[in-house]
N, C-alpha and C. Protein backbone atom coordinates (compact mmCIF):
# COMPACT_ATOMS: atom_id res chain seq x y z
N UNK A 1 121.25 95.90 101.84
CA UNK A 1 121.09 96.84 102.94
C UNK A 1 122.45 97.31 103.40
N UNK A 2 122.68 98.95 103.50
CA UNK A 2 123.40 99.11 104.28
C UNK A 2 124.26 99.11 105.37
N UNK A 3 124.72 98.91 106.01
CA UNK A 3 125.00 98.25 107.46
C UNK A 3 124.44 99.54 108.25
N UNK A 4 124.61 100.86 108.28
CA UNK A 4 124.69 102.01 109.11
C UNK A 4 123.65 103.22 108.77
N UNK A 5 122.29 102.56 107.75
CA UNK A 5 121.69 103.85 107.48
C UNK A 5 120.01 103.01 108.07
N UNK A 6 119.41 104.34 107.97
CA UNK A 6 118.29 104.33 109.10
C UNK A 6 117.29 104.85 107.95
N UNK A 7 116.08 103.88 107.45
CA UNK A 7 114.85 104.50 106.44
C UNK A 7 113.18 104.54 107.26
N UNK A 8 113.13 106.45 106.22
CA UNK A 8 111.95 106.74 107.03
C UNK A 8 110.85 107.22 105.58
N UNK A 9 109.80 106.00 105.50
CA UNK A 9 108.43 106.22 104.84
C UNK A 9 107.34 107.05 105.15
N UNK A 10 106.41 107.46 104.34
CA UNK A 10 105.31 107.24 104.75
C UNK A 10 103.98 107.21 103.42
N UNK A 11 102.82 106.52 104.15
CA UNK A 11 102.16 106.36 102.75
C UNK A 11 100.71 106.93 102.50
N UNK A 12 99.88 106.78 101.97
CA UNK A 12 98.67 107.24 102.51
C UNK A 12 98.04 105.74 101.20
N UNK A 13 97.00 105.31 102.53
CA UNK A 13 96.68 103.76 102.20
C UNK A 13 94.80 104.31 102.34
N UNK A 14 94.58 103.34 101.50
CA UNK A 14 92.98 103.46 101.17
C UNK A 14 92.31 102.19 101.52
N UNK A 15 91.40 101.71 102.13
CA UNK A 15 90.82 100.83 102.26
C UNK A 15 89.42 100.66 102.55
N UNK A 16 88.64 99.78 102.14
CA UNK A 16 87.22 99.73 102.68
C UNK A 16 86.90 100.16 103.89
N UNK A 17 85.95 101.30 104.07
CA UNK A 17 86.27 101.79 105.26
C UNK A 17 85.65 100.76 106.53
N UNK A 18 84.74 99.43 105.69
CA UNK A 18 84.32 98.38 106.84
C UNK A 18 85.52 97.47 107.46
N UNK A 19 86.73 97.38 106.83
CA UNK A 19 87.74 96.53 107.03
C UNK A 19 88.69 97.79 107.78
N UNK A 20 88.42 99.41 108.04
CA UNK A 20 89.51 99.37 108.60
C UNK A 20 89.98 99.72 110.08
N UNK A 21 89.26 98.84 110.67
CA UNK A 21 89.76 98.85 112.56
C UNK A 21 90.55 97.89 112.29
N UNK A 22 90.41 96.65 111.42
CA UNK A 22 91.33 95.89 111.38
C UNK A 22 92.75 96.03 110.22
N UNK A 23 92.61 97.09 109.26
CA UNK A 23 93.71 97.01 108.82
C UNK A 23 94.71 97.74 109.63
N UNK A 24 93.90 98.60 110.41
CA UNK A 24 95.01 99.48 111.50
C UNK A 24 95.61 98.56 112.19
N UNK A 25 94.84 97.75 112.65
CA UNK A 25 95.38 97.00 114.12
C UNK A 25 96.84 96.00 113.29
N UNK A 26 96.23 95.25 111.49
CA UNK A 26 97.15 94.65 111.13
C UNK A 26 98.72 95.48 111.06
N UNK A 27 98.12 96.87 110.55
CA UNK A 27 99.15 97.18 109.73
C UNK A 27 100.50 97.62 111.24
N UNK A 28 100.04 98.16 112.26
CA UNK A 28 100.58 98.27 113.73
C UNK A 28 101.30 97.37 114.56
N UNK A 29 100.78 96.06 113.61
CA UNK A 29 101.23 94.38 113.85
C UNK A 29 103.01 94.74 113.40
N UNK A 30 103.21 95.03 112.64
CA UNK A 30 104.85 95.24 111.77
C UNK A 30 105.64 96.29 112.40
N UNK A 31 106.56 95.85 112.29
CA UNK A 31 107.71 96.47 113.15
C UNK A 31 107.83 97.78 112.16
N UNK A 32 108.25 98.46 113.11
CA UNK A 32 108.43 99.87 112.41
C UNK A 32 107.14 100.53 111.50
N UNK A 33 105.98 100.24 111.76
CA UNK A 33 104.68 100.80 111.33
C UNK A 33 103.88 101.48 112.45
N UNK A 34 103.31 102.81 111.85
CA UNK A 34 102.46 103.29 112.86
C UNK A 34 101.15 103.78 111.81
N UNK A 35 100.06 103.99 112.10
CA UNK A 35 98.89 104.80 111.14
C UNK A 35 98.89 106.26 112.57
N UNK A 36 99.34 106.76 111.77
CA UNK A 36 99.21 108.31 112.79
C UNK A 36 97.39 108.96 112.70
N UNK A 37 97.19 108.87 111.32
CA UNK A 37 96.17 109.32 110.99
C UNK A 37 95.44 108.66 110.58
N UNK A 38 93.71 108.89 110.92
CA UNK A 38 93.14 107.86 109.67
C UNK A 38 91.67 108.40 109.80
N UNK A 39 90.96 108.09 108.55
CA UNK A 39 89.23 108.65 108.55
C UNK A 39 88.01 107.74 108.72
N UNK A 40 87.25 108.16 108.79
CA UNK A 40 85.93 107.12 108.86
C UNK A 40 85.52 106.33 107.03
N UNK A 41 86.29 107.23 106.33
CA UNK A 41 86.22 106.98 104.95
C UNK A 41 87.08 105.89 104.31
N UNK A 42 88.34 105.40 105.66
CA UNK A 42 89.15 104.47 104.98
C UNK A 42 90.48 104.62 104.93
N UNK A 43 91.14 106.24 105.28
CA UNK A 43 91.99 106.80 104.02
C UNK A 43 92.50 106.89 105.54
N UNK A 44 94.30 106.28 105.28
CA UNK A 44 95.01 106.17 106.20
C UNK A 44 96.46 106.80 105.80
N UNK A 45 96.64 107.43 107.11
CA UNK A 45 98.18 107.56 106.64
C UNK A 45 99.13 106.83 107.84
N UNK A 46 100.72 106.16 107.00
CA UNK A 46 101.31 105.32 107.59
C UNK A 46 102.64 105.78 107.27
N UNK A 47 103.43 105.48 108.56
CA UNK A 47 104.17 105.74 108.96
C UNK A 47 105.81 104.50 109.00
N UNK A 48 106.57 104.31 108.26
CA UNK A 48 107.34 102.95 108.45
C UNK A 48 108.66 103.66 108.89
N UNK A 49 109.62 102.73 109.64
CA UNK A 49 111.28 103.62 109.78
C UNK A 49 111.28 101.82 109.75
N UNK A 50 112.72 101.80 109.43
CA UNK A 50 113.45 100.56 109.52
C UNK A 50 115.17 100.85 108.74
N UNK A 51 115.63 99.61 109.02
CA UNK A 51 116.90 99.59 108.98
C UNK A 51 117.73 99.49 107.34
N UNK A 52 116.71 99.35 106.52
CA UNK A 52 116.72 99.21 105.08
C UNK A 52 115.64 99.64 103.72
N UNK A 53 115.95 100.30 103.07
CA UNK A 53 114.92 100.12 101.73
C UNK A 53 114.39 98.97 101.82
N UNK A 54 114.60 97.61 101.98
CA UNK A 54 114.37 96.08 101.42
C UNK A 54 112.84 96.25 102.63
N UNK A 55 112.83 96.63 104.09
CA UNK A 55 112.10 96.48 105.40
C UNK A 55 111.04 97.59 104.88
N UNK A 56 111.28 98.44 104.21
CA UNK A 56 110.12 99.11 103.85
C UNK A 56 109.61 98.92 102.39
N UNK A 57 110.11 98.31 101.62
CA UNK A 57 109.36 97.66 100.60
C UNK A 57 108.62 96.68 101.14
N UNK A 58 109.02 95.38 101.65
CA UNK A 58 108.48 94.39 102.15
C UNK A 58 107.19 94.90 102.90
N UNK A 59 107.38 95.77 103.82
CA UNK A 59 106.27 96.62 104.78
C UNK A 59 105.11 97.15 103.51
N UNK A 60 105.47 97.78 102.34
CA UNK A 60 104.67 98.08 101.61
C UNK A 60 104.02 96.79 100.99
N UNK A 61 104.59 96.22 100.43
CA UNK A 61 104.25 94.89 99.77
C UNK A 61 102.83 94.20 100.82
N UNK A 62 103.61 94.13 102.05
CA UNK A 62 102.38 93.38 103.12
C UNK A 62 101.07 94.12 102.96
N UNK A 63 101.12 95.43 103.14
CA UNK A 63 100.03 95.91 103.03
C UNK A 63 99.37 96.09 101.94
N UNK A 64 99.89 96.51 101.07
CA UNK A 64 98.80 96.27 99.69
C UNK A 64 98.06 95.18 99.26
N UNK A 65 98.98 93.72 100.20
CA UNK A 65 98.10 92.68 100.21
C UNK A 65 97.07 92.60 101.08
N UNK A 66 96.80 92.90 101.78
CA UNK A 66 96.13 93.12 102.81
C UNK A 66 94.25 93.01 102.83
N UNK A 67 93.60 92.20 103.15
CA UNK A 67 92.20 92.51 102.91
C UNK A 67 91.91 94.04 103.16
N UNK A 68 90.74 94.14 102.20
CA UNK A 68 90.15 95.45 101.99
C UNK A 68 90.48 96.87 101.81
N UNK A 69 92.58 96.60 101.64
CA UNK A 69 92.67 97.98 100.69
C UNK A 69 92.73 97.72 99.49
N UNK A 70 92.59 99.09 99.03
CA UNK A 70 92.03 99.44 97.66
C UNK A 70 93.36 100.23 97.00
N UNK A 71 94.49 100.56 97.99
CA UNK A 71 95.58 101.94 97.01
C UNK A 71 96.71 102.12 98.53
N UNK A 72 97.35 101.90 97.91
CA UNK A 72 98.81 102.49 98.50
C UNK A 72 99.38 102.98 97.79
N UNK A 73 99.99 103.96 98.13
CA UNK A 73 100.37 105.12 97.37
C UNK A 73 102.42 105.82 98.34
N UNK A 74 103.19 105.67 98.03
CA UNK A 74 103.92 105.93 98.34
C UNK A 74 104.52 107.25 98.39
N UNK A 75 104.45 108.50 99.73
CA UNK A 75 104.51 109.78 99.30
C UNK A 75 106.09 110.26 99.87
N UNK A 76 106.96 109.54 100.80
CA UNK A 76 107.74 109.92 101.11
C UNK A 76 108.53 109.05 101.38
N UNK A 77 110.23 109.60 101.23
CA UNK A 77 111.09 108.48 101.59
C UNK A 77 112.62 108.88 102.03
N UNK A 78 113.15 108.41 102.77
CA UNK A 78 113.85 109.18 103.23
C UNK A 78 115.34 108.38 104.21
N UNK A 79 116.52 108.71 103.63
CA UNK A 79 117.38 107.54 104.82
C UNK A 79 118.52 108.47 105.13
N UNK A 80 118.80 107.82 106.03
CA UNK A 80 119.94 108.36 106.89
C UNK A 80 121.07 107.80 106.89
N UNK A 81 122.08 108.06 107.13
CA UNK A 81 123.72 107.44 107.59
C UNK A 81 123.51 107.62 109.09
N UNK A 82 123.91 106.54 109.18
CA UNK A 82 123.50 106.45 110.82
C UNK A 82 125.71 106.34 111.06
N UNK A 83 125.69 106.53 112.20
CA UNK A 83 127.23 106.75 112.97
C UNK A 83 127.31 105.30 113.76
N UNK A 84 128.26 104.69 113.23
CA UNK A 84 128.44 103.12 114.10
C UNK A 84 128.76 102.86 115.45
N UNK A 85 127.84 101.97 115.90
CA UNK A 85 127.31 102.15 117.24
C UNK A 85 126.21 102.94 117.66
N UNK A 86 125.67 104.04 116.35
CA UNK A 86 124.50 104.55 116.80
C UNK A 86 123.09 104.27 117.03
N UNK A 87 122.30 104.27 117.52
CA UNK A 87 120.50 103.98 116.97
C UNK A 87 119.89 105.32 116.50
N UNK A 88 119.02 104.97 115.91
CA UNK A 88 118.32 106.11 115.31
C UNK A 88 117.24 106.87 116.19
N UNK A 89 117.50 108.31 116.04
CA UNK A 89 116.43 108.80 116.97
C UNK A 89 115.22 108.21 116.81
């Protein structure tokens, strides 16, 4: 990990759609995760920022383990140089 750069994901995650009030609530459990969007069908989209590639692999990793999804799919990725002493918007 960088010392000074700032990473921004996002994924679109599939899951049984009976398991997913709780994969939301899990996946919301992790730092730097949000589900912005999601359907009655299952099909979620997620949101990660963190301080490293390594925090959003790991973040991916958790969730694909996850009871009752079926597909994670990785659509975006994205990092920054952050300015020392800065935080990320």
């Amino acid at each position: 990990m960088k010392e000074h750069e700032w990473h921004v994901a996002s994924l679109v995650v599939h899951c049984r759609p009976e398991f997913r009030r709780a994969v939301i609530n899990a996946i919301e459990q992790l730092t730097g995760a949000e589900v912005p969007v999601s359907s009655e069908q299952g099909k979620l989209v997620v949101s990660l920022e963190g301080p490293g590639q390594q925090h959003i692999v790991e973040h991916i990793d958790i969730i694909a383990l996850m009871d009752g999804i079926l597909s994670t799919t990785l659509i975006y990725h994205e990092f920054a140089e952050l300015e020392p002493g800065k935080e990320p918007a």
